[in-house]
Protein backbone atom coordinates (compact mmCIF):
# COMPACT_ATOMS: atom_id res chain seq x y z
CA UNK A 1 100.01 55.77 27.23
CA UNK A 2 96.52 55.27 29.11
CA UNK A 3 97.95 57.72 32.18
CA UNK A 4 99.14 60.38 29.79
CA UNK A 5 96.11 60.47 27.78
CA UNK A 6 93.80 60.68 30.93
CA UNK A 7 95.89 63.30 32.41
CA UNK A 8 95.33 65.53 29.16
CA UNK A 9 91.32 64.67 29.67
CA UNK A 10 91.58 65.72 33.35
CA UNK A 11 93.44 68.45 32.54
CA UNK A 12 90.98 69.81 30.26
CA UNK A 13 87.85 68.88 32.30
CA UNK A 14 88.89 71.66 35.09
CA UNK A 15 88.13 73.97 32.09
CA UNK A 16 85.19 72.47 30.50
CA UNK A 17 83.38 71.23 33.04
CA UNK A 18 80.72 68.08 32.22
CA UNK A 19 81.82 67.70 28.88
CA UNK A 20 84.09 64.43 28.84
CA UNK A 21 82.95 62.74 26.39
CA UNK A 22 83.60 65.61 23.34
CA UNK A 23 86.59 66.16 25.25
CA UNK A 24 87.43 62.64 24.74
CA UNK A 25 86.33 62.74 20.91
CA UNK A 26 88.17 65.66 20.16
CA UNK A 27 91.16 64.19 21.61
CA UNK A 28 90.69 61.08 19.53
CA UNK A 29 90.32 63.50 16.43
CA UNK A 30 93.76 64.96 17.65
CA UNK A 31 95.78 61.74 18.16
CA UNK A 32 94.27 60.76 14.48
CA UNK A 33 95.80 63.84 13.23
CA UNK A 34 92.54 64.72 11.92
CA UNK A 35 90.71 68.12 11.56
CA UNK A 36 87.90 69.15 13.85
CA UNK A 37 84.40 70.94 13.20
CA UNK A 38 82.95 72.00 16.54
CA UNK A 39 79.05 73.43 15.51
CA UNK A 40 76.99 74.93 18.41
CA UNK A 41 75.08 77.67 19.61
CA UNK A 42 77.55 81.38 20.46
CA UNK A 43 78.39 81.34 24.41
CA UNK A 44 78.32 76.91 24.58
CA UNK A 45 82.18 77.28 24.94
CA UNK A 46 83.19 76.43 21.56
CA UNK A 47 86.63 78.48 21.28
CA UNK A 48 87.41 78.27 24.98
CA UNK A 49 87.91 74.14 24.48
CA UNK A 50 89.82 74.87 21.22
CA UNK A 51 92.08 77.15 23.64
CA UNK A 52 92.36 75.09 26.43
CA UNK A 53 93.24 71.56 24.02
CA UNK A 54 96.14 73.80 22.46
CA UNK A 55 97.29 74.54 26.18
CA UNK A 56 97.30 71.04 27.71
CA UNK A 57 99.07 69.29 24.84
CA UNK A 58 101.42 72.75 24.75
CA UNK A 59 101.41 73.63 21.24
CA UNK A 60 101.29 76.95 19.38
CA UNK A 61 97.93 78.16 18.95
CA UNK A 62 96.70 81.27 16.53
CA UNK A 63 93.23 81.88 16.40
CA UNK A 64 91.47 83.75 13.40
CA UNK A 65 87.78 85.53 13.55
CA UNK A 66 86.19 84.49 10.40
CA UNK A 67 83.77 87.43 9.00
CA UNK A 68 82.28 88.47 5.72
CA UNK A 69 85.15 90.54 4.86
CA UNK A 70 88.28 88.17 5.67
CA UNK A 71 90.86 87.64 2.68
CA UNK A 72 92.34 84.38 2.11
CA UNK A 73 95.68 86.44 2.50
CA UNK A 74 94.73 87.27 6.23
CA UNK A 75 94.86 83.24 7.03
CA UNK A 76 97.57 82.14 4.62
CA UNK A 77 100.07 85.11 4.03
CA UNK A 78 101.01 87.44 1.68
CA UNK A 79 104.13 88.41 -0.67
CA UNK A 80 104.76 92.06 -0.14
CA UNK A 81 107.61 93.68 -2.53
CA UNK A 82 111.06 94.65 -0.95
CA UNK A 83 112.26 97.79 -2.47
CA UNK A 84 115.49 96.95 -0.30
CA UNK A 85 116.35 93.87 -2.25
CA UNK A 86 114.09 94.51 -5.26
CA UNK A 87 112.20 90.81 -4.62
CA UNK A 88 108.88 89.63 -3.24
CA UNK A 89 109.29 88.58 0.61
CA UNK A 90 106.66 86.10 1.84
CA UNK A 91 105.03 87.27 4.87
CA UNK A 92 103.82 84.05 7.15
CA UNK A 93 99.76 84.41 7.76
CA UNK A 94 98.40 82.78 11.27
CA UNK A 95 97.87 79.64 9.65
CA UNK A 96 101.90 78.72 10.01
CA UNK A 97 101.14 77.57 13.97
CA UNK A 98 100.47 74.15 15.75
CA UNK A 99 96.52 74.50 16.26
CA UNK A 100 94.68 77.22 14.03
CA UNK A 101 91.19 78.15 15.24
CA UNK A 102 89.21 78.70 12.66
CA UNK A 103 86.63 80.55 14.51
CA UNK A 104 82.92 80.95 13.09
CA UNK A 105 84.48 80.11 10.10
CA UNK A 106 80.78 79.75 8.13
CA UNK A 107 80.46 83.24 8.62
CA UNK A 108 83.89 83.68 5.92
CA UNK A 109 82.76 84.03 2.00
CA UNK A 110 83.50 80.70 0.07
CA UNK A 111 86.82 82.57 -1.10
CA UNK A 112 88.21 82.40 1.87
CA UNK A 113 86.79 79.36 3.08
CA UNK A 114 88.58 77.39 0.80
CA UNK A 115 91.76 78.96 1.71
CA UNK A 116 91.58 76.23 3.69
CA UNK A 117 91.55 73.19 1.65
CA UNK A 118 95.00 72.83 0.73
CA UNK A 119 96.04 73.58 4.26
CA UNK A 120 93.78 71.00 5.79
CA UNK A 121 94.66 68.37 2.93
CA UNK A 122 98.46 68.46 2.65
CA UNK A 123 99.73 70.75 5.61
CA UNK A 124 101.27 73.57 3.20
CA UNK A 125 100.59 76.82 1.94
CA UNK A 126 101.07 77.58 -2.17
CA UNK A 127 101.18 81.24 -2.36
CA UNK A 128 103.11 82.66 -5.89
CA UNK A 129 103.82 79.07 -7.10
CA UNK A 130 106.21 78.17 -4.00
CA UNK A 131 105.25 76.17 -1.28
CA UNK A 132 105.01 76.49 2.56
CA UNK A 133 105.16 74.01 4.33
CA UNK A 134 103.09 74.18 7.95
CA UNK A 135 104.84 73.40 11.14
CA UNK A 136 104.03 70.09 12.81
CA UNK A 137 101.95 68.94 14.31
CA UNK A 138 99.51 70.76 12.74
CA UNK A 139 95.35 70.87 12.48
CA UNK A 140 92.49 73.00 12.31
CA UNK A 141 89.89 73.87 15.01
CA UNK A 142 87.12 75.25 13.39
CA UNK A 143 83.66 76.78 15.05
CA UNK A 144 80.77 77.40 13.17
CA UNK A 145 77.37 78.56 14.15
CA UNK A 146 73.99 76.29 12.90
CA UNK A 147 73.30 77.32 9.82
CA UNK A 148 69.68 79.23 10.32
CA UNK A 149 71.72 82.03 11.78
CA UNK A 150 71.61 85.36 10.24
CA UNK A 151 74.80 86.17 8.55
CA UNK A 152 76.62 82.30 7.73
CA UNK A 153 77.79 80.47 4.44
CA UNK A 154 77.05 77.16 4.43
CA UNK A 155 80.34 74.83 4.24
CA UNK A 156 80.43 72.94 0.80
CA UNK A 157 80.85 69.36 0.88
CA UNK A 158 84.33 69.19 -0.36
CA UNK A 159 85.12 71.35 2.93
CA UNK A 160 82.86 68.89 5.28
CA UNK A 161 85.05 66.23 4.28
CA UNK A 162 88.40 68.20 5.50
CA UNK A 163 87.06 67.91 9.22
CA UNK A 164 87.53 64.65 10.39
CA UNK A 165 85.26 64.95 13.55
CA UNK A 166 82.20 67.22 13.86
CA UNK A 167 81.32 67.70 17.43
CA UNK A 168 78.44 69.69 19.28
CA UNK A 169 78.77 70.62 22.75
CA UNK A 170 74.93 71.03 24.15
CA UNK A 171 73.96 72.93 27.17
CA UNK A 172 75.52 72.05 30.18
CA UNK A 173 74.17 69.65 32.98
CA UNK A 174 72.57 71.55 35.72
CA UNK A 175 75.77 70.52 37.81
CA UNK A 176 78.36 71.83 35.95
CA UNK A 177 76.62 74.99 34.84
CA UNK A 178 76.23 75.75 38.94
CA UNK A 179 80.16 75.28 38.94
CA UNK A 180 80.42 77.39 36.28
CA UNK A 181 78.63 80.18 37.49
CA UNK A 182 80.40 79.94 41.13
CA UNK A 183 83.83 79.93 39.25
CA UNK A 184 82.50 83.30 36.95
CA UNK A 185 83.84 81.07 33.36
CA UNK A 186 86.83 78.66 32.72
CA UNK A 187 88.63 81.61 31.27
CA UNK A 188 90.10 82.29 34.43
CA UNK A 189 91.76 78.94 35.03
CA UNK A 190 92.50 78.95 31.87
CA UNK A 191 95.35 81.42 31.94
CA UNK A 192 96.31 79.28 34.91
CA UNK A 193 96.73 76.14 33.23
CA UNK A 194 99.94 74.30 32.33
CA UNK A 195 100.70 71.88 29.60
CA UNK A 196 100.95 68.14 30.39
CA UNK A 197 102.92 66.88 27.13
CA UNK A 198 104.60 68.88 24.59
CA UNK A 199 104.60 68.35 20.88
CA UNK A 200 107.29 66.14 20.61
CA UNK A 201 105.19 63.77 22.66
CA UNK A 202 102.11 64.46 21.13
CA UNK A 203 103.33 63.42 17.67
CA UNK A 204 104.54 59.75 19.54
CA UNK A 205 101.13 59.35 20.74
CA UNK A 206 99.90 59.99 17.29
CA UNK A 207 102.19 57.35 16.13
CA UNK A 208 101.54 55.16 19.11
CA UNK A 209 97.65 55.41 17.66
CA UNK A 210 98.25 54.49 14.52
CA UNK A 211 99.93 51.29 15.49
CA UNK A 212 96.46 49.86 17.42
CA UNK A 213 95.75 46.66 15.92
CA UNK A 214 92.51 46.68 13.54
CA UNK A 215 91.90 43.08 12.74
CA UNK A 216 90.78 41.58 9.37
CA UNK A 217 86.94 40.79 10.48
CA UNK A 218 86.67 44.78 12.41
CA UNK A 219 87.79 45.66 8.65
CA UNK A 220 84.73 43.77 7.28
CA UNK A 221 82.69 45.49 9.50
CA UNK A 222 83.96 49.04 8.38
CA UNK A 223 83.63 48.19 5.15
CA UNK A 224 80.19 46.73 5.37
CA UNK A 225 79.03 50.30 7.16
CA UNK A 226 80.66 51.64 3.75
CA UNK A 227 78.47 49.87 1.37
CA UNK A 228 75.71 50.09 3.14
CA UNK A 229 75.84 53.93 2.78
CA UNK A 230 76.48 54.14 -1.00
CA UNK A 231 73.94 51.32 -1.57
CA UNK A 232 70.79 52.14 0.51
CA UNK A 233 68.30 54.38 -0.90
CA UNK A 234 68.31 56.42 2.76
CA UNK A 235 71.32 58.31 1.77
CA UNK A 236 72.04 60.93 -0.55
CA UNK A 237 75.77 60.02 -1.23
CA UNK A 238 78.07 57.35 0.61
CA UNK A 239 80.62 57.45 2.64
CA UNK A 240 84.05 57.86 0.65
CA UNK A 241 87.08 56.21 1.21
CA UNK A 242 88.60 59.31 2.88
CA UNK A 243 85.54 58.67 5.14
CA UNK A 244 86.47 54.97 5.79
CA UNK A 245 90.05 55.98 6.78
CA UNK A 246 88.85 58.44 8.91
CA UNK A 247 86.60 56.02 10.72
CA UNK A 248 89.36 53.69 11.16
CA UNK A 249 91.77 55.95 12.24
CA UNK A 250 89.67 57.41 15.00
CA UNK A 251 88.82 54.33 16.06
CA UNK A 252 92.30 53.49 16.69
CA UNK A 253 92.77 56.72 18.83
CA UNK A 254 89.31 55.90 21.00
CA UNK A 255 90.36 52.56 21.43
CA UNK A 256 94.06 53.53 23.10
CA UNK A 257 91.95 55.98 24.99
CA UNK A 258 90.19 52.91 26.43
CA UNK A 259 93.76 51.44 27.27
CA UNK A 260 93.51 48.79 24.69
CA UNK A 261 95.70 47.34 21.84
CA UNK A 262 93.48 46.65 19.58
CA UNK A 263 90.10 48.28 17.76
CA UNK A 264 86.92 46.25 19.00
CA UNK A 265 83.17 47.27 17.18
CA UNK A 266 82.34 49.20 19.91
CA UNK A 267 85.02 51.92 19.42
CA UNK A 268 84.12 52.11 15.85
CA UNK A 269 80.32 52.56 17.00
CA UNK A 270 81.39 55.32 19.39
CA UNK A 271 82.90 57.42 16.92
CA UNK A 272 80.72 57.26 13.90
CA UNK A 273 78.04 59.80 14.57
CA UNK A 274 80.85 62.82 15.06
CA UNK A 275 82.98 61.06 11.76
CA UNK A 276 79.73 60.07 9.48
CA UNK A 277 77.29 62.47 10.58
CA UNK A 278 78.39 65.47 8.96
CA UNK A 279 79.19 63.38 5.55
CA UNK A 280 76.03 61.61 4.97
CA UNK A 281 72.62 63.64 3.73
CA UNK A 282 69.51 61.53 4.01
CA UNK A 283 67.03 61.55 1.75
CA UNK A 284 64.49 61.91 3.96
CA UNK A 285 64.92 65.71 5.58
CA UNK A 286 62.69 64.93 8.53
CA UNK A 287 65.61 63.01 10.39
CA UNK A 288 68.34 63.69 12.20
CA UNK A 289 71.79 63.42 12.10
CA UNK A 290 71.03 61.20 15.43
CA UNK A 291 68.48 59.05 13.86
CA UNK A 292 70.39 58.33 10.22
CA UNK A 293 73.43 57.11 12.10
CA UNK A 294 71.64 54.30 14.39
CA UNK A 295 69.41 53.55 11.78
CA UNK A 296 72.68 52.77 10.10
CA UNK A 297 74.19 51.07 12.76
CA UNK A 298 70.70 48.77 13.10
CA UNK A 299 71.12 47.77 9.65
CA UNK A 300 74.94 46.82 9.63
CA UNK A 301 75.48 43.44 11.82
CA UNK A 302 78.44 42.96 13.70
């Protein structure tokens, strides 16, 4: 498993140069069959890893611009009468695909924002009381600008806690952004690149992930992290138990990207700012993301 998943990481790091380790969460996020949220500055190369993830593991891929003006029909479908057969016929919206980026999608009204909720939750589409349901494997890719820009919709909380990962990407090292410039974008090798598994095997390393072993005393650890968030005064709200499934889950998938077995308190340490950090709201507005998560992780003992 540990030579297929670092093929798909090499694979991707021709395109997105200096950027392993979100390459490596988002993969984790992907084997977890989780949701990602991907927030960053416009131009940090937030869609072309969304595009080059769907290439690599060779799924369909759709991708939808997210404006002010977007329908829910435009992502979901829409019944359009027949006069032929004198009947409604459902037509399929981009959302029926393997990977749908969601791109800038806080720059969508609410509406259509939560067009998305029953999509992310349950993998099907309810449109005129009958039910679609989405080919699999299936997730969401979603961009969004930081919120201060002109022209966004902040995601609610019930959205937030869709996304199994949030991820930011950050300016590149000095490095990679030379070998960037030399190589004029990774959109050129992009249309170059080939897949390295296929869906088929992509769902059996999803299944593969959630077969890691998590002892008993790693569980008491998660759930200690849990009650420390709904009990200490730092937080706004705690973690919920979609939360602590999430946590486990990923760590599963980090830990068979490590080429282990089994889930060990490290893996569960890597992946908690990108699967807590858009979740929990500190009281105290003058922190970060950053700092609420080790303060956390100070507080919780092994």
């Amino acid at each position: 498993m540990k030579n297929v998943t670092d093929a798909i990481i090499a694979k991707t790091n021709e395109v997105i140069l200096g950027k392993e380790q979100q390459i490596k969460l988002a993969l984790a996020c992907i084997l977890a069959k989780g949701h990602l949220l991907i927030e960053d500055l416009p131009g940090m190369g937030k869609t072309t890893l969304a595009h080059t993830l769907a290439q690599v593991l060779g799924l369909q891929f759709q991708r939808v611009q997210f404006t002010s003006d977007l329908l829910p029909a435009d992502v979901l479908g829409v019944s359009v009468y027949d006069r032929n057969t004198a009947n409604f016929k459902f037509h399929p919206g981009p959302v029926f695909t393997n990977v749908l980026l969601a791109d800038e999608i806080n720059r969508a009204t609410p509406k259509t924002q939560s067009a998305l909720l029953e999509v992310m939750e349950e993998a099907q589409v309810t449109i005129d009381a009958v039910t679609y349901t989405l080919p699999q494997p299936f997730f969401v890719i979603a961009t969004q600008n930081p919120s201060s820009q002109i022209g966004t919709f902040a995601l609610p909380e019930s959205q937030l806690d869709r996304f199994l990962m949030r991820i930011t990407l950050n300016y590149p090292d000095t490095a990679s952004e030379r070998k960037l410039l030399q190589s004029n974008g990774g959109r050129e090798q992009l249309a170059k690149l080939s897949a390295v598994i296929d869906s088929k095997q992509l769902q059996a390393l999803q299944a593969a992930s959630h077969e890691v072993h998590v002892s008993d005393a790693l569980l008491d650890y998660l759930q200690a992290i849990l009650q420390h968030t709904r009990q200490s005064a730092h937080f706004n709200a705690g973690l919920s138990p979609r939360a602590g499934l999430s946590l486990k889950q990923c760590a599963q998938a980090w830990a068979m990207l490590a080429g282990r077995d089994h889930v060990i308190p490290e893996d569960i340490q890597a992946i908690l700012p990108s699967v807590a950090g858009h979740r929990l709201v500190s009281n105290n507005t003058l922190t970060s993301n950053a700092d609420n998560i080790a303060q956390l992780l100070k507080a919780v003992a092994v």
